[in-house]
Each structure stands twice: as C-alpha cells, then as structure tokens.
N, C-alpha and C. Protein backbone atom coordinates (compact mmCIF):
# COMPACT_ATOMS: atom_id res chain seq x y z
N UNK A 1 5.95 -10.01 -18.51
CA UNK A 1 6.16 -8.58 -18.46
C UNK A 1 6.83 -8.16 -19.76
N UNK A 2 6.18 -7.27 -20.40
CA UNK A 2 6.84 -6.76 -21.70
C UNK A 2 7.80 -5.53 -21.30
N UNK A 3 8.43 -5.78 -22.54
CA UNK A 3 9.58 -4.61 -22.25
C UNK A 3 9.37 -3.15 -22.04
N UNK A 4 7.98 -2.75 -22.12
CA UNK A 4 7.51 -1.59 -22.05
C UNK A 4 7.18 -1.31 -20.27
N UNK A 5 6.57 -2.17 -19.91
CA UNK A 5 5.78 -2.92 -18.09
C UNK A 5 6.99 -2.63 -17.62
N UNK A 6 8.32 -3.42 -17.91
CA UNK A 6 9.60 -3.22 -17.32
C UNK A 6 9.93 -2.15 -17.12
N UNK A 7 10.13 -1.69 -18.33
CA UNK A 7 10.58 0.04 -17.93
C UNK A 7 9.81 0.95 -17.38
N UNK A 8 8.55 0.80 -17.32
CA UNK A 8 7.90 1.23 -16.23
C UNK A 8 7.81 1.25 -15.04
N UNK A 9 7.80 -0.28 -14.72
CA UNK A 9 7.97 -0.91 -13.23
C UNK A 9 9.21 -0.32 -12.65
N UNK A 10 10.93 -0.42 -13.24
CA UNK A 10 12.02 0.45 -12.93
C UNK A 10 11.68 1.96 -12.62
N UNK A 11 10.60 2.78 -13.62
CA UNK A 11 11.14 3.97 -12.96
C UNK A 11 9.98 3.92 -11.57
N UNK A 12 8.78 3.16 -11.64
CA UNK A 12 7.66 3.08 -10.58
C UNK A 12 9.03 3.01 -9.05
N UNK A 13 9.66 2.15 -9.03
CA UNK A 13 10.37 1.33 -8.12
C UNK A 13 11.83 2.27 -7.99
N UNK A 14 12.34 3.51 -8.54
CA UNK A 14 13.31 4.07 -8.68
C UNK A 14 14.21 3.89 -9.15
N UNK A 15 14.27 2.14 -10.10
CA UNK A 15 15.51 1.80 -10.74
C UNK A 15 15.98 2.22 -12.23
N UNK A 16 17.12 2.93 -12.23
CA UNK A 16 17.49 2.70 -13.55
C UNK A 16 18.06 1.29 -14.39
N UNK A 17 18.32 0.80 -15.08
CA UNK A 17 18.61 0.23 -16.04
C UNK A 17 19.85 -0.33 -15.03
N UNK A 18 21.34 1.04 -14.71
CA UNK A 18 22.48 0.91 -14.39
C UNK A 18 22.21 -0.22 -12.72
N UNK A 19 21.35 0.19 -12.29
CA UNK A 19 20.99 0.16 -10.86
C UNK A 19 19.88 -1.43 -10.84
N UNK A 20 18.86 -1.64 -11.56
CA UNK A 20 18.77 -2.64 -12.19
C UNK A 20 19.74 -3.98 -11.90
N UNK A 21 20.38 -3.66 -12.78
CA UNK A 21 21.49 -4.78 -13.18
C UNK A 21 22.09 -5.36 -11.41
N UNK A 22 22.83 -3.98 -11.24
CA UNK A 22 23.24 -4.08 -9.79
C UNK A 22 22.43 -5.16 -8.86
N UNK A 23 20.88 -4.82 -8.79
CA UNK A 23 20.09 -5.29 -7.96
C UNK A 23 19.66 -6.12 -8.28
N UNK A 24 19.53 -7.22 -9.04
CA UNK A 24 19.21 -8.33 -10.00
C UNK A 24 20.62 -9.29 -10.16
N UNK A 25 21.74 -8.46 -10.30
CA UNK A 25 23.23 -9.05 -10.16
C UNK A 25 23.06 -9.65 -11.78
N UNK A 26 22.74 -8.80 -12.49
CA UNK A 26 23.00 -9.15 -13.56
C UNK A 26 24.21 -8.40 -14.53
N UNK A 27 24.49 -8.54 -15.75
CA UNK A 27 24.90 -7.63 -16.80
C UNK A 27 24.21 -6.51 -17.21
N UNK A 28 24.94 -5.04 -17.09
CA UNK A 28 24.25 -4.21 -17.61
C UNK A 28 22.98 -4.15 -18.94
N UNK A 29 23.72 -5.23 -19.77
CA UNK A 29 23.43 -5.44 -21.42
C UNK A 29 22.23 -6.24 -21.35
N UNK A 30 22.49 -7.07 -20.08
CA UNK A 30 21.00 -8.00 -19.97
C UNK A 30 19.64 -6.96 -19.99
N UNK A 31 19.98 -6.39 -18.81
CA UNK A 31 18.92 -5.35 -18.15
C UNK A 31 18.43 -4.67 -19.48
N UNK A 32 19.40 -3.67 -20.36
CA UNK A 32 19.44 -2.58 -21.39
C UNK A 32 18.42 -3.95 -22.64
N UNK A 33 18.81 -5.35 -22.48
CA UNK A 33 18.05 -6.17 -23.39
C UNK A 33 16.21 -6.44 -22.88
N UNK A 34 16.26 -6.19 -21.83
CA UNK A 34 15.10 -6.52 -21.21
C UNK A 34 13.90 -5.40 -21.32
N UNK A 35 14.77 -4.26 -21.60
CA UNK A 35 13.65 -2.78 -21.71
C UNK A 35 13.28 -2.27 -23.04
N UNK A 36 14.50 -3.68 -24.05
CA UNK A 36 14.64 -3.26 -25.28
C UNK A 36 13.27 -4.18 -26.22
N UNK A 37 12.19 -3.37 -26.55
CA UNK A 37 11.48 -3.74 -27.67
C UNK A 37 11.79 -4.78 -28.54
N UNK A 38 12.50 -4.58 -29.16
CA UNK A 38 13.12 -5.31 -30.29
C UNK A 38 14.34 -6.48 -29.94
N UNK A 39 14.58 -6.77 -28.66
CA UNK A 39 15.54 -7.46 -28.12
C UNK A 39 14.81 -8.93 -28.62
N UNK A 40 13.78 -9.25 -28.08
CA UNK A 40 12.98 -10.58 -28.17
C UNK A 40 13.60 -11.34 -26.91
N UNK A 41 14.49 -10.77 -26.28
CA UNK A 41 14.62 -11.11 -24.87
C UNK A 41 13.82 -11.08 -23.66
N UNK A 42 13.32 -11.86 -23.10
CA UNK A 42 11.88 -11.75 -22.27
C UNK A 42 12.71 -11.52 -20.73
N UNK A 43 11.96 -10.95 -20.18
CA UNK A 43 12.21 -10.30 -18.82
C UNK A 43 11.84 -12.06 -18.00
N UNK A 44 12.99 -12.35 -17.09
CA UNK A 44 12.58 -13.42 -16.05
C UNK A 44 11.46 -13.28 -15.25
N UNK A 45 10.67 -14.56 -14.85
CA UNK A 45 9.31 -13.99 -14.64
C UNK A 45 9.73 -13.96 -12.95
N UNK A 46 11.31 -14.36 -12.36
CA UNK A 46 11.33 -13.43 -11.02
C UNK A 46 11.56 -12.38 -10.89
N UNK A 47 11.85 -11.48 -12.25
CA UNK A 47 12.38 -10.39 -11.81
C UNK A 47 10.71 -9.44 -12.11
N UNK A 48 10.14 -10.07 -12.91
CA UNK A 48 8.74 -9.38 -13.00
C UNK A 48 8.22 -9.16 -11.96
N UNK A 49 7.68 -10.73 -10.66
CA UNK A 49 7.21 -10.50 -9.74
C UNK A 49 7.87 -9.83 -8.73
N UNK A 50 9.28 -9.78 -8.83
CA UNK A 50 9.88 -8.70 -7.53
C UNK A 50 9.89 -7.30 -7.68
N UNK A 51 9.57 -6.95 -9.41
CA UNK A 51 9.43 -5.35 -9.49
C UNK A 51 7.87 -5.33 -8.96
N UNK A 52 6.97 -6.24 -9.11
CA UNK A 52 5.28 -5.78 -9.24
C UNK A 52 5.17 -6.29 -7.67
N UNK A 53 6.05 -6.47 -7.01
CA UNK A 53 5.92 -6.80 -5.01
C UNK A 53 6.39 -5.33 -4.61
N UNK A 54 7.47 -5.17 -5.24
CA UNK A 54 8.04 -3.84 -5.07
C UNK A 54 7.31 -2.23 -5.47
N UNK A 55 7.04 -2.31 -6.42
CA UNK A 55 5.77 -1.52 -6.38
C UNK A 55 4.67 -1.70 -5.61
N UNK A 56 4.12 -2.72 -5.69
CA UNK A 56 2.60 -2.69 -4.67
C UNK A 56 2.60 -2.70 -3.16
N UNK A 57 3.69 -2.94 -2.28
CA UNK A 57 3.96 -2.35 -1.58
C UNK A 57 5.22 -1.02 -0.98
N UNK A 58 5.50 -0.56 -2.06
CA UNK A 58 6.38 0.80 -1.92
C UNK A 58 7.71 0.65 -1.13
N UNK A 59 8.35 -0.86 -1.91
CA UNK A 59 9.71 -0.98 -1.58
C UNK A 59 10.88 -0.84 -2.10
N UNK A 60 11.73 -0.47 -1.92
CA UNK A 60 13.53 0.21 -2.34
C UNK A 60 14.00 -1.25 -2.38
N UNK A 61 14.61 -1.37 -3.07
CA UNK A 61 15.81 -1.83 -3.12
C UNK A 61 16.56 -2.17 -2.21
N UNK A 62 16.92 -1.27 -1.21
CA UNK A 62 16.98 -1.44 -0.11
C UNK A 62 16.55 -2.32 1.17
N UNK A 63 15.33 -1.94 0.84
CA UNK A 63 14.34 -2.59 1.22
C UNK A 63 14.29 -3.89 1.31
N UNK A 64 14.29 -4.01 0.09
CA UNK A 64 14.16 -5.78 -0.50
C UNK A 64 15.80 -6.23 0.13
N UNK A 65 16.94 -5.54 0.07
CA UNK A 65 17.87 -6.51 0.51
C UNK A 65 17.64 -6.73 2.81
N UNK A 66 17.18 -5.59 2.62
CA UNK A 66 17.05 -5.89 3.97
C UNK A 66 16.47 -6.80 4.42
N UNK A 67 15.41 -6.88 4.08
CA UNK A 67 14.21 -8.48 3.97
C UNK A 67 14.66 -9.44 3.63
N UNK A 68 15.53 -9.72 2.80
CA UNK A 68 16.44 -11.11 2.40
C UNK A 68 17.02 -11.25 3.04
N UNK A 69 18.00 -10.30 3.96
CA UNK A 69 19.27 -10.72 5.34
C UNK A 69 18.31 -10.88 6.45
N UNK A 70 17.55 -10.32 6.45
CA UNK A 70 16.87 -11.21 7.90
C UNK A 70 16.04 -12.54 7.54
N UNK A 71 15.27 -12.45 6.45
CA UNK A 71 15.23 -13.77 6.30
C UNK A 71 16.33 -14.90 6.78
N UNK A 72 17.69 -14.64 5.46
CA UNK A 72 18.77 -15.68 5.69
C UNK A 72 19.82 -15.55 7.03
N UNK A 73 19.10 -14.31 8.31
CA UNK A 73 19.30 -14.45 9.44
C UNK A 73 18.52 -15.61 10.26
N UNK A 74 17.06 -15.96 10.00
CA UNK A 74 16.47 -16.00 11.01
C UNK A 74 16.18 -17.89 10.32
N UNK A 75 17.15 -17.83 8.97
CA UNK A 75 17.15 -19.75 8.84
C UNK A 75 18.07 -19.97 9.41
N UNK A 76 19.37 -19.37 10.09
CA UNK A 76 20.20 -19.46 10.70
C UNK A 76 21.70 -20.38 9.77
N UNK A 77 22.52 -20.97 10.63
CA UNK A 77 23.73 -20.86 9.30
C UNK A 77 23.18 -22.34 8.43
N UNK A 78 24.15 -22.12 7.27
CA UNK A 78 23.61 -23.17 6.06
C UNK A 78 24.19 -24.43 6.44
C-alpha cells in the first residue's frame, strides 16, 4: 500500500491520521510517516489488509474492536 492508497483507505474508513495511530496503537509520527510520500516508510502489510477488510465490508473501528473481543471471548481465558 503506497502512501497515497493509505490516505485514502483512512478517509474511505473515517480515520484520521490522529485516530489512526489510536487504532493501530501506534505513534502519531509513525501513522503521519506512513501517509508521508517522501517518508520511504512503508505502511505494514497488516495494517494495509485491515484498512482494505474495513473498507470492503463497511467497518468502524469500532467495529473491528468489537470483533476482536468476541473473538478473544469465545477462545476463552489464555
């Protein structure tokens, strides 16, 4: 995913940059490196496929954490 796809995929998916980071649990600076052209920093190819899942089926953020707690509900405790 190029840094252009990224910033696309964020606003496709409702994320900003700030919000991004949040939801990825990354550094703001990472995220702001990932949308950046000239960074030569390449976008992780999980965070590619969870924006292009998230778009193709029309999921929040939200969304996606909700689906992860019932997942790590339904493996039951670690």
């Amino acid at each position: 995913m190029t840094p252009a796809e990224y910033r696309s995929a964020l606003a496709e998916v409702g994320l900003s940059l700030s919000g991004a980071s949040k939801f990825f649990q990354t550094d703001e600076r990472t995220t702001r490196r990932w949308a950046d052209d000239d960074s030569g920093k390449t976008v992780p190819h999980a965070v590619a496929i969870t924006l292009r899942l998230m778009a193709k089926y029309q999921l929040t953020s939200e969304d996606v954490v909700d689906l992860m707690n019932e997942a790590d509900d339904a493996a039951g405790p670690a």
